[in-house]
PDB file of N, CA and C in Angstrom:
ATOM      1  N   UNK A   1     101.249  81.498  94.133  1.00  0.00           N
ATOM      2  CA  UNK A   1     100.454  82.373  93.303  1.00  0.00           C
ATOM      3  C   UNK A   1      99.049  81.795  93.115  1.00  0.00           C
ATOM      4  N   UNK A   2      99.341  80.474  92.849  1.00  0.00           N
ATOM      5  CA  UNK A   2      97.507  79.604  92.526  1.00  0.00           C
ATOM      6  C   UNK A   2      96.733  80.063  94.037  1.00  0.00           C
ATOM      7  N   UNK A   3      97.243  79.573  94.934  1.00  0.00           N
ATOM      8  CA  UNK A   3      96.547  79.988  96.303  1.00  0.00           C
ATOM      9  C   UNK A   3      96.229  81.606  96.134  1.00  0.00           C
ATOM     10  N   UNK A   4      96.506  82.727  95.631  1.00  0.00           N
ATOM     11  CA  UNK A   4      95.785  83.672  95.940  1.00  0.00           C
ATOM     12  C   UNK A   4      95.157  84.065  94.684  1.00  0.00           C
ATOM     13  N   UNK A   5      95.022  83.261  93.625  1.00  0.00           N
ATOM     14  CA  UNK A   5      93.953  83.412  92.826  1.00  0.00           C
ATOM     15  C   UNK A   5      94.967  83.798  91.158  1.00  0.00           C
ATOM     16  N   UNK A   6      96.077  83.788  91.294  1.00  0.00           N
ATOM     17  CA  UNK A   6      96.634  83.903  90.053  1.00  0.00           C
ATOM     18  C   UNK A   6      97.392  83.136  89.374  1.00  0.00           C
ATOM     19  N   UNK A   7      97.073  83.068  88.167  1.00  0.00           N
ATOM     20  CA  UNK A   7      97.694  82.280  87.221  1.00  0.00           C
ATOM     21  C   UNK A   7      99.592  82.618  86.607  1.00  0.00           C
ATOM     22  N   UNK A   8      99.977  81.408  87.187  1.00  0.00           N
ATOM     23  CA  UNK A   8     101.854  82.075  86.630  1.00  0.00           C
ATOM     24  C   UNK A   8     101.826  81.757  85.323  1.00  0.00           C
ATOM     25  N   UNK A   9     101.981  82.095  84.401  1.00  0.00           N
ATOM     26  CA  UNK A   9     102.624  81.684  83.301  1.00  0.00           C
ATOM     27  C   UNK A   9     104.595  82.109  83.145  1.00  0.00           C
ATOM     28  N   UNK A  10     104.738  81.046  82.054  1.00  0.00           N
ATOM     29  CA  UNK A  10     106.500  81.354  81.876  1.00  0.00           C
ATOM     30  C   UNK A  10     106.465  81.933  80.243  1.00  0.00           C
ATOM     31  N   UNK A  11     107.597  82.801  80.076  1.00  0.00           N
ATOM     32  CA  UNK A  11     107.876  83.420  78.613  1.00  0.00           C
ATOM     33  C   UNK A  11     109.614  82.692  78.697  1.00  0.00           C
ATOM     34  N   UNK A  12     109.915  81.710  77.205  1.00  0.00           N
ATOM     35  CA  UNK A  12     111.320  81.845  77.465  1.00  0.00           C
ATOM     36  C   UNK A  12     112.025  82.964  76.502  1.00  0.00           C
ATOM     37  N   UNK A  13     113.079  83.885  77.135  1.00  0.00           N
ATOM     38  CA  UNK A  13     113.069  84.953  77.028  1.00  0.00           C
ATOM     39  C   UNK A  13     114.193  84.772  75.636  1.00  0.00           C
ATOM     40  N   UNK A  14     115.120  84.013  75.934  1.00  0.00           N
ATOM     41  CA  UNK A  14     115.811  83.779  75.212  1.00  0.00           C
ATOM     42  C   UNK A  14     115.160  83.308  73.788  1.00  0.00           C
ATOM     43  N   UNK A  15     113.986  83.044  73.339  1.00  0.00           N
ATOM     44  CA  UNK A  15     113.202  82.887  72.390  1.00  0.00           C
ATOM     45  C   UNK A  15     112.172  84.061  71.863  1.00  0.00           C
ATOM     46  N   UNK A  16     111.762  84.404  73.014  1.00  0.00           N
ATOM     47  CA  UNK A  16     110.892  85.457  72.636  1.00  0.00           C
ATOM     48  C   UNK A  16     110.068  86.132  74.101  1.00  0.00           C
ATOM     49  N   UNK A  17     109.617  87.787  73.679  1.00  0.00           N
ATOM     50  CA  UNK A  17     109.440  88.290  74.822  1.00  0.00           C
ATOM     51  C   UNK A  17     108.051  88.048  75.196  1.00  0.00           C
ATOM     52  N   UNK A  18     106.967  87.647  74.291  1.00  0.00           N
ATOM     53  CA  UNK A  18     105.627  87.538  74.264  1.00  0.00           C
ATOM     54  C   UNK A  18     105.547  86.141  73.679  1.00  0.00           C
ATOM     55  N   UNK A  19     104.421  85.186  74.450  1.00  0.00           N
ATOM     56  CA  UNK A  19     103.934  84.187  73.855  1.00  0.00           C
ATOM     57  C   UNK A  19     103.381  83.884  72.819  1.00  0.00           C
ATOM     58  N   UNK A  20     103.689  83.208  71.795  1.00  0.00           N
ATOM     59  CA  UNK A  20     103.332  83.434  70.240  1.00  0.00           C
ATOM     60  C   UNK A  20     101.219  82.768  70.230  1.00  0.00           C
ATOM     61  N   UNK A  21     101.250  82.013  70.897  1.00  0.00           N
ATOM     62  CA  UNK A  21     100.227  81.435  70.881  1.00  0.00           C
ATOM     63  C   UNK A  21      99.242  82.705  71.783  1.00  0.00           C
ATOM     64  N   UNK A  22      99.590  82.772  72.842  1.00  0.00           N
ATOM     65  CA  UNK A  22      98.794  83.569  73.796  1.00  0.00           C
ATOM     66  C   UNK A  22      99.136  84.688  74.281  1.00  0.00           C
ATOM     67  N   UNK A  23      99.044  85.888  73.255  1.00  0.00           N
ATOM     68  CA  UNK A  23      99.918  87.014  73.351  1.00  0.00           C
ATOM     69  C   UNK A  23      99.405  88.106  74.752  1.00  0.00           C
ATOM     70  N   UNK A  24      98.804  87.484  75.556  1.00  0.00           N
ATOM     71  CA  UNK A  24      98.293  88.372  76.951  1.00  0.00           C
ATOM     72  C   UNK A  24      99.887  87.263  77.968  1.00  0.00           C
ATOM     73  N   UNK A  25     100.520  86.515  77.467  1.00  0.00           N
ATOM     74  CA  UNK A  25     101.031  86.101  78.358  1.00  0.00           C
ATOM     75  C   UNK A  25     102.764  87.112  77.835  1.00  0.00           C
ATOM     76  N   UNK A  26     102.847  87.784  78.817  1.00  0.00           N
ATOM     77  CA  UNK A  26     103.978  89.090  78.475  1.00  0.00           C
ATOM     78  C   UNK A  26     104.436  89.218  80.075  1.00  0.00           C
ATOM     79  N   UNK A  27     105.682  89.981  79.591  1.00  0.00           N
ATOM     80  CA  UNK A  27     106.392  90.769  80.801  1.00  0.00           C
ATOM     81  C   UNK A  27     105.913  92.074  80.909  1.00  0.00           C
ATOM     82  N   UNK A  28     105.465  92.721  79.783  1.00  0.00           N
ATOM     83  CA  UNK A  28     105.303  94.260  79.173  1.00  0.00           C
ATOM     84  C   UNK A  28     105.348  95.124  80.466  1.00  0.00           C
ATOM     85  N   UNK A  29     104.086  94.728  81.383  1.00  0.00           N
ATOM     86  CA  UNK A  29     103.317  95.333  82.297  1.00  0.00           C
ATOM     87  C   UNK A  29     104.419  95.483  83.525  1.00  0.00           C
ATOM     88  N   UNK A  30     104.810  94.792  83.427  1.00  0.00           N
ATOM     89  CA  UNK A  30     106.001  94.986  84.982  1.00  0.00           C
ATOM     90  C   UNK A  30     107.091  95.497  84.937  1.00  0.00           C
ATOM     91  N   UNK A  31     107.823  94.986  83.695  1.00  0.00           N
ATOM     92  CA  UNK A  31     108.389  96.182  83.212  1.00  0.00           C
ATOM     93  C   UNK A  31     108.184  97.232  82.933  1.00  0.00           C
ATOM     94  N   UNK A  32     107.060  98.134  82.788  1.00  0.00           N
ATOM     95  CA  UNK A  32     107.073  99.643  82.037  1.00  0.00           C
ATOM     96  C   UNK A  32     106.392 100.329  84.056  1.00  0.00           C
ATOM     97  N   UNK A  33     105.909  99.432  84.905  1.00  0.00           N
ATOM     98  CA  UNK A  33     106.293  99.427  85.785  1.00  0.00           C
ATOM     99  C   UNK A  33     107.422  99.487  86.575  1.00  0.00           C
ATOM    100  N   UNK A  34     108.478  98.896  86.584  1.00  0.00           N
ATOM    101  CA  UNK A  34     109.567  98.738  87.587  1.00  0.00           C
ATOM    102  C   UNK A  34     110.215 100.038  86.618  1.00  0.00           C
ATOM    103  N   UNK A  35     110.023 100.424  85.659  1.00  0.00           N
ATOM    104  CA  UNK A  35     110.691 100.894  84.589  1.00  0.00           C
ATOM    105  C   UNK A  35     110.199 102.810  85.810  1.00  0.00           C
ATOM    106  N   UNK A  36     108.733 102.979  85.905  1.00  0.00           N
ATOM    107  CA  UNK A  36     108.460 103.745  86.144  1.00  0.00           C
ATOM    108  C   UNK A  36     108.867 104.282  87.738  1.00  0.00           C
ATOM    109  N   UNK A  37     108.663 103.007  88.207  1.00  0.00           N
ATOM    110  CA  UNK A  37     109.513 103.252  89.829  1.00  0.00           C
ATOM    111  C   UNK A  37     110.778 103.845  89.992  1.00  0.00           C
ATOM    112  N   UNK A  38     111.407 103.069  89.254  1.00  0.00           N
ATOM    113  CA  UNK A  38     112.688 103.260  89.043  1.00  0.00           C
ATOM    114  C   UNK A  38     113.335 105.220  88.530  1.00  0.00           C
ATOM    115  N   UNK A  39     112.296 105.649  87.830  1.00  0.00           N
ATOM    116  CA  UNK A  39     112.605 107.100  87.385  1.00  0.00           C
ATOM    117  C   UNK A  39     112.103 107.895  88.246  1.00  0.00           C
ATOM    118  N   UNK A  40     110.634 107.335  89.433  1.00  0.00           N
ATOM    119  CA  UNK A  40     110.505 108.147  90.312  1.00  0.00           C
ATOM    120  C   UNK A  40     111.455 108.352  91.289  1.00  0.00           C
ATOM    121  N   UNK A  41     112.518 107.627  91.414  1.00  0.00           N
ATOM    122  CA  UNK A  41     113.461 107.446  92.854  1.00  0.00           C
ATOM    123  C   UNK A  41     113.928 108.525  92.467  1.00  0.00           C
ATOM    124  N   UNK A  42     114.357 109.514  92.855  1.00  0.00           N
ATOM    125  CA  UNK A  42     115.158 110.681  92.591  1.00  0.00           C
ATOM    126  C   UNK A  42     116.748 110.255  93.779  1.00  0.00           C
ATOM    127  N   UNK A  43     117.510 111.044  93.129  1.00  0.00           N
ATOM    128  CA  UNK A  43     119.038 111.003  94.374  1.00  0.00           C
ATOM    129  C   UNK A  43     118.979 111.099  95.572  1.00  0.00           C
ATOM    130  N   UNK A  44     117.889 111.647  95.566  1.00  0.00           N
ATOM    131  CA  UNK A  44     117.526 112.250  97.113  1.00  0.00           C
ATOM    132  C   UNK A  44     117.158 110.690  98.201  1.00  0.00           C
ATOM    133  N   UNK A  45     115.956 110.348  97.061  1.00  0.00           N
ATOM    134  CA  UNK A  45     115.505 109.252  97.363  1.00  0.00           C
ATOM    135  C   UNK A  45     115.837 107.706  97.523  1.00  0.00           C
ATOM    136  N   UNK A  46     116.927 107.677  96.877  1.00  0.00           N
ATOM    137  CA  UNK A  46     117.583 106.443  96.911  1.00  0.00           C
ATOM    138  C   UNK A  46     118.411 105.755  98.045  1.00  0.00           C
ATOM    139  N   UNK A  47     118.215 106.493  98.688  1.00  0.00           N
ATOM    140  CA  UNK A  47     118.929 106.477 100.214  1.00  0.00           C
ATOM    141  C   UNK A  47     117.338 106.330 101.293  1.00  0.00           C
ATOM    142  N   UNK A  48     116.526 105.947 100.783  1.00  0.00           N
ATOM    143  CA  UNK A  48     115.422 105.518 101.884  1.00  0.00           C
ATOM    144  C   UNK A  48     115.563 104.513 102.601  1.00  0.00           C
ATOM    145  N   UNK A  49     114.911 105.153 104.166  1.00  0.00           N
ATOM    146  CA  UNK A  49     115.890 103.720 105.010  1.00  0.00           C
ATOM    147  C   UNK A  49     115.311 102.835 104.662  1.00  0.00           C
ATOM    148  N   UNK A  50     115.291 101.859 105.006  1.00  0.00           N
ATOM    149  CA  UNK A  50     114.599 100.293 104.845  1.00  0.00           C
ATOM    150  C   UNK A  50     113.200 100.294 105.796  1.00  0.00           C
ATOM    151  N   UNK A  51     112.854 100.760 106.429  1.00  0.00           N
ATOM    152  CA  UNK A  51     111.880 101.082 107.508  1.00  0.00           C
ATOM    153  C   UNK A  51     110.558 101.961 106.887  1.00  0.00           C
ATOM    154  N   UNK A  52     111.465 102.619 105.712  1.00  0.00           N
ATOM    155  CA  UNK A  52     110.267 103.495 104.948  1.00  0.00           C
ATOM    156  C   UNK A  52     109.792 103.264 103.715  1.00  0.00           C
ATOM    157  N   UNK A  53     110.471 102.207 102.783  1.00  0.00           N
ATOM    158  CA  UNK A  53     110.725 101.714 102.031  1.00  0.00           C
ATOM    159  C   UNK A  53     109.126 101.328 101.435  1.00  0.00           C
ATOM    160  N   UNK A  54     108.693 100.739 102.212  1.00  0.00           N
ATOM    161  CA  UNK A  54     106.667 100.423 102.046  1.00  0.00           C
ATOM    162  C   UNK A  54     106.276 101.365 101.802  1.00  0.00           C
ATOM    163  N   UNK A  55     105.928 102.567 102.563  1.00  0.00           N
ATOM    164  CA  UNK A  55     105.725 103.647 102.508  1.00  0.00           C
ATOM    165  C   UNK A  55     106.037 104.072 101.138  1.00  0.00           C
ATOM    166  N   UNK A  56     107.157 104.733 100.705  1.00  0.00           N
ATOM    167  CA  UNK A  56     107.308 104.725  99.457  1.00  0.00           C
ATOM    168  C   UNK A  56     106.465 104.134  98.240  1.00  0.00           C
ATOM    169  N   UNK A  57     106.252 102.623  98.333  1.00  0.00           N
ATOM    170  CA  UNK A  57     106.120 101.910  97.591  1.00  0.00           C
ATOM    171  C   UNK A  57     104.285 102.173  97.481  1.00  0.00           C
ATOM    172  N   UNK A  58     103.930 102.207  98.706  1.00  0.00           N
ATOM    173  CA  UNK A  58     102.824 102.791  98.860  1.00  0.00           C
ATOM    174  C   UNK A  58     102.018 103.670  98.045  1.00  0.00           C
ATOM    175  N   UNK A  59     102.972 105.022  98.347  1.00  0.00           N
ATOM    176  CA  UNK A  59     102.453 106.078  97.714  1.00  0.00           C
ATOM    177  C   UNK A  59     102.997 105.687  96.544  1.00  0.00           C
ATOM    178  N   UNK A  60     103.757 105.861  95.742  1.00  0.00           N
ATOM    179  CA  UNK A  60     103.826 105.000  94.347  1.00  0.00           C
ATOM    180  C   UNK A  60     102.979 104.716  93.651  1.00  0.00           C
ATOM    181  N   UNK A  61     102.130 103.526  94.238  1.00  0.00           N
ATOM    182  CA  UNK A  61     100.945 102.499  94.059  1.00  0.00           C
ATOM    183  C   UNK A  61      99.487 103.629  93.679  1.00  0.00           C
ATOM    184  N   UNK A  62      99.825 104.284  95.048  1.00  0.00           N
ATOM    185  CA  UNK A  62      98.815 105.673  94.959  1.00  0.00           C
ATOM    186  C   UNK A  62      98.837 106.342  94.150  1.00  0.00           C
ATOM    187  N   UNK A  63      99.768 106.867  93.606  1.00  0.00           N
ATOM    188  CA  UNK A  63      99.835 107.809  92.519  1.00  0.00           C
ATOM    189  C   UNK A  63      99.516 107.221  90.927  1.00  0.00           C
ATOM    190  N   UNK A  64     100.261 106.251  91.145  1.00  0.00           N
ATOM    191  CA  UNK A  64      99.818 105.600  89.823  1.00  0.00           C
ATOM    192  C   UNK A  64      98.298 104.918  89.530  1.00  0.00           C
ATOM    193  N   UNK A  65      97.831 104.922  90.389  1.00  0.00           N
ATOM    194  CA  UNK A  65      95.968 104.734  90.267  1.00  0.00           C
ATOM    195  C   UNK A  65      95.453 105.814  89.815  1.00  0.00           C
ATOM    196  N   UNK A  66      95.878 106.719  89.835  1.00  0.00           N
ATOM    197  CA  UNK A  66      94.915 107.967  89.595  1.00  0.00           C
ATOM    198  C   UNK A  66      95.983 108.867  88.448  1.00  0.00           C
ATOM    199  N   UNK A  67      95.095 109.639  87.558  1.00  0.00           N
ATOM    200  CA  UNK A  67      95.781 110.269  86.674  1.00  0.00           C
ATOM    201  C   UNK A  67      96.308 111.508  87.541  1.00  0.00           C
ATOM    202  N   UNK A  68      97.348 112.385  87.262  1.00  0.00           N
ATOM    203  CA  UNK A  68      98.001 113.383  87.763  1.00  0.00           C
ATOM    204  C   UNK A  68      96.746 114.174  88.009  1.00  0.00           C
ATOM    205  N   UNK A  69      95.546 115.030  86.875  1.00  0.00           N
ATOM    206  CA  UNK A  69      94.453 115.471  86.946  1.00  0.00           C
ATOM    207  C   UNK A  69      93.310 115.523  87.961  1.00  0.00           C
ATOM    208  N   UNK A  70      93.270 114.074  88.470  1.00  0.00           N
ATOM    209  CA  UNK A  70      92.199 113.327  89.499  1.00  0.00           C
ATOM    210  C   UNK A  70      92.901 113.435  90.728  1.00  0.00           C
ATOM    211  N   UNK A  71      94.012 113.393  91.015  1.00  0.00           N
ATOM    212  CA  UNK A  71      94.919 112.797  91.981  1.00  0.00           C
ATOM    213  C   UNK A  71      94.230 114.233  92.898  1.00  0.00           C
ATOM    214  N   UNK A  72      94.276 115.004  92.836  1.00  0.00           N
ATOM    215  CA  UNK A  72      93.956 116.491  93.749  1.00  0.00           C
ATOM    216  C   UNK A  72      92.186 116.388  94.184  1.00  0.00           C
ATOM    217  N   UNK A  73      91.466 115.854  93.269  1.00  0.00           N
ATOM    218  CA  UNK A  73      90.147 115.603  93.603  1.00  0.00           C
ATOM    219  C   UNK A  73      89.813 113.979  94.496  1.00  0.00           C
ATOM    220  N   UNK A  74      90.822 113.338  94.454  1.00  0.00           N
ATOM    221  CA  UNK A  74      90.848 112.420  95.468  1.00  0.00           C
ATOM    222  C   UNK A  74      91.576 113.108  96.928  1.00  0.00           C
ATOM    223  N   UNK A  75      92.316 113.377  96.650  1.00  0.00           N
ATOM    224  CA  UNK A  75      92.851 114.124  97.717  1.00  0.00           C
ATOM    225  C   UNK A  75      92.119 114.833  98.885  1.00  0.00           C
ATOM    226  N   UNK A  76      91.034 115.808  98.357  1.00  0.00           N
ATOM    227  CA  UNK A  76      90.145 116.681  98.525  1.00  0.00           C
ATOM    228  C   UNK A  76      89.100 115.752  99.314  1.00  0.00           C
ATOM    229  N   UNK A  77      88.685 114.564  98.643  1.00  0.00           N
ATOM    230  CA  UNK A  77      87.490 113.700  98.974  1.00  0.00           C
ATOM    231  C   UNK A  77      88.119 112.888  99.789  1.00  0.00           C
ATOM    232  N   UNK A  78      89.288 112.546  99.920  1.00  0.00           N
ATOM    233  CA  UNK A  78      89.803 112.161 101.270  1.00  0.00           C
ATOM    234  C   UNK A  78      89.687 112.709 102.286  1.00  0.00           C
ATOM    235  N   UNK A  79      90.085 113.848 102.315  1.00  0.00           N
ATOM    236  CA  UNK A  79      90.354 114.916 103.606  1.00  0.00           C
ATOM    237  C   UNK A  79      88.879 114.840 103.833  1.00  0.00           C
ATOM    238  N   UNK A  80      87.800 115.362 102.923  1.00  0.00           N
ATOM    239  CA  UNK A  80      86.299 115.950 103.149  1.00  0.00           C
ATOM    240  C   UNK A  80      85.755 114.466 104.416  1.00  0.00           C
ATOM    241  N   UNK A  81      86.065 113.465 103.574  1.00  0.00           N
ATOM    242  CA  UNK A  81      85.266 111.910 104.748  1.00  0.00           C
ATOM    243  C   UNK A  81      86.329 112.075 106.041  1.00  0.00           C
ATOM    244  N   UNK A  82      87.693 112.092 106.064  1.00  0.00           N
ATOM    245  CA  UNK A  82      87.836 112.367 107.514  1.00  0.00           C
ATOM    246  C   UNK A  82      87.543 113.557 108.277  1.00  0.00           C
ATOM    247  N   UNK A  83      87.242 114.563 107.537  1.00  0.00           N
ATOM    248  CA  UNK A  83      86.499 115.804 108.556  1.00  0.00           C
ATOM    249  C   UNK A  83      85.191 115.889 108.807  1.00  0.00           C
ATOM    250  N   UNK A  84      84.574 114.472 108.090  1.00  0.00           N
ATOM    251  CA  UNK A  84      83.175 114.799 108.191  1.00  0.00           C
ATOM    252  C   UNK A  84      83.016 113.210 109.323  1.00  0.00           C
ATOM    253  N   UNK A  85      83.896 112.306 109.794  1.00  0.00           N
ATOM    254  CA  UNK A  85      83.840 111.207 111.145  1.00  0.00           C
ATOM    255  C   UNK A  85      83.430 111.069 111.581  1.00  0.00           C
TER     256      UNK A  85
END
């Protein structure tokens, strides 16, 4: 993690979920993440081969950058720069 520029910190959990001293040091964020992945998988989806699996994870990543609102005006400005090449 130090090699690509990030700092690990540890929470012991069994004590507490947030660091009392340095309350930016949390799980919060990855959880309400994995939390959110996890509700996008639909039944359908849970059966993705392993081959597509990135992909998935991908668009995921994608969607969650952009508000539902914006997501269609990126879309749009995508398509517009590859038709304009």
């Amino acid at each position: 993690m130090d090699q690509l520029g990030f700092e690990h910190y540890y929470v012991n959990h069994s004590l507490t979920f947030v660091d009392p001293v340095q309350n930016f040091i949390h799980t919060n964020g990855i959880e309400r993440i994995w939390r959110s992945l996890r509700a996008s998988v639909s039944h359908v989806r849970r059966s993705i081969p392993k081959d597509r699996v990135h992909s998935y994870l991908h668009s995921f990543q994608f969607e969650s950058m952009f508000e539902k609102e914006s997501l269609y005006d990126v879309i749009i400005q995508i398509i517009l720069a590859i038709m304009h090449k």
